[in-house]
Protein backbone atom coordinates (compact mmCIF):
# COMPACT_ATOMS: atom_id res chain seq x y z
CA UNK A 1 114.07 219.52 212.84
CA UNK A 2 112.92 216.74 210.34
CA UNK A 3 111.72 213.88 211.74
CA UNK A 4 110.22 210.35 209.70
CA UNK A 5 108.42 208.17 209.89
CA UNK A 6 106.70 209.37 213.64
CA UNK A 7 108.03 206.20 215.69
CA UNK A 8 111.50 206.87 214.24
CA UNK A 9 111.57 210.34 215.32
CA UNK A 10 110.51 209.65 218.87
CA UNK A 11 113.43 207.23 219.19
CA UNK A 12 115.39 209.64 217.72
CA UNK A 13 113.92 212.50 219.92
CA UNK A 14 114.76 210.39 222.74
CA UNK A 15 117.77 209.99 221.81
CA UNK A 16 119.19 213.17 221.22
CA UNK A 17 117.23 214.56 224.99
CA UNK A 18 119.72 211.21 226.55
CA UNK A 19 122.38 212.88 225.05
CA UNK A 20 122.15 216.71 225.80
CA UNK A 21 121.50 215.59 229.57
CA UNK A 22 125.10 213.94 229.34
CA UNK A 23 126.92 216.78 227.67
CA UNK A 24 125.11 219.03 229.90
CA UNK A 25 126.57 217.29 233.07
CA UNK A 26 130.20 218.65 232.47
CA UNK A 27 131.35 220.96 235.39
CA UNK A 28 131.48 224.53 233.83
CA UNK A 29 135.42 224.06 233.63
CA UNK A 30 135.21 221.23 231.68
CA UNK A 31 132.62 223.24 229.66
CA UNK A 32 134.11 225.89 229.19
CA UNK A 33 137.68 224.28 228.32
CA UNK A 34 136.23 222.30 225.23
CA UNK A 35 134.20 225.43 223.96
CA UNK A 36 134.28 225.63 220.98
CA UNK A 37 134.28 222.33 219.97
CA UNK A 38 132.13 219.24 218.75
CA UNK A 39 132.24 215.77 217.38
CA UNK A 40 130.38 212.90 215.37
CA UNK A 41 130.63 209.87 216.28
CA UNK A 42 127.86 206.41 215.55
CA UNK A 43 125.54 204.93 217.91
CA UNK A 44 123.35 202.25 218.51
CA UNK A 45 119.43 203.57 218.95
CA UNK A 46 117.16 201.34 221.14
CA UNK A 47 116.06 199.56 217.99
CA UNK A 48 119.52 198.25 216.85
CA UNK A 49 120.31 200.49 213.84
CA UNK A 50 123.29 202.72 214.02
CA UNK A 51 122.51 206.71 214.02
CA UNK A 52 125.01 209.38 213.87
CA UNK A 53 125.03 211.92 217.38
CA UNK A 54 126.47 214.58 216.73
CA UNK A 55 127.54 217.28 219.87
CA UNK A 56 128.43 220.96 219.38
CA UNK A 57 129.68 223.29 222.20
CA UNK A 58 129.47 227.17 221.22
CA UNK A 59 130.34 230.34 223.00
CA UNK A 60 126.56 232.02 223.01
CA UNK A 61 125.66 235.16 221.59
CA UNK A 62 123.65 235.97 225.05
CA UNK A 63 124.23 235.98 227.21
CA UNK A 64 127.48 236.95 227.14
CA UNK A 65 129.76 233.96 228.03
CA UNK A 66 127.32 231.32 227.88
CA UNK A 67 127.54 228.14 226.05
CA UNK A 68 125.29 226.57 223.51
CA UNK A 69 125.47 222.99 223.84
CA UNK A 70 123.38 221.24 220.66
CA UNK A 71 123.14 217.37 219.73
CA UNK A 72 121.82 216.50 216.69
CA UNK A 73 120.89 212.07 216.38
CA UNK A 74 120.16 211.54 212.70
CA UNK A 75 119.95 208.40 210.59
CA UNK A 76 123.55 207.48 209.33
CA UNK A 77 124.10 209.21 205.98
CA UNK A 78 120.89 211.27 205.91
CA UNK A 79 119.65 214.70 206.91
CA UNK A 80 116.52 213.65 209.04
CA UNK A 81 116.99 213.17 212.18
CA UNK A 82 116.43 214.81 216.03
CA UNK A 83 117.71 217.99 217.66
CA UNK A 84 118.01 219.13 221.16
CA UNK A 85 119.73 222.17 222.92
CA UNK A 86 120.30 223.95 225.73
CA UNK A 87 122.17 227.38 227.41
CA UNK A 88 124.74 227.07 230.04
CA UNK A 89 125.26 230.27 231.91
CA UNK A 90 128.26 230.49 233.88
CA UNK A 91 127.96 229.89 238.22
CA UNK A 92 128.12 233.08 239.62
């Protein structure tokens, strides 16, 4: 992750932890229906300047039939920006 200046990164940061809590609260279905699968889309950060979120839902490598759910908020047109990610495991 590349993050600058600081204070833009912690919005950023921020942002992209928001984010991952949202796609996280899909019920596994749901999950598990749009795997594999992401999108890009511009938003407004706290400060007023649009960012680009991006969301990515992949099919884990373990374990086996998990999902990798990734959002990436970066300033529009650049490469810097904020990562977060997390591992769904199916219910049992």
């Amino acid at each position: 992750m590349a993050v600058s200046p600081q204070n833009e990164g912690d919005e950023l940061s921020t942002m992209a932890i928001e984010e991952l809590d949202i796609a996280c609260a899909l019920p596994w279905p749901d999950l598990k229906a749009v795997t594999p699968w992401g999108d890009t889309f511009v938003g407004i950060a706290p400060s007023g300047r649009e960012v680009e979120i991006e969301r990515r839902y992949l099919w884990a490598h373990e374990p086996e039939g998990a999902v990798a759910v990734e959002i990436e908020v970066r300033n529009v047109g650049a490469r810097t920006g904020a990562e977060a990610r997390a591992l769904i495991t199916p219910p049992h």
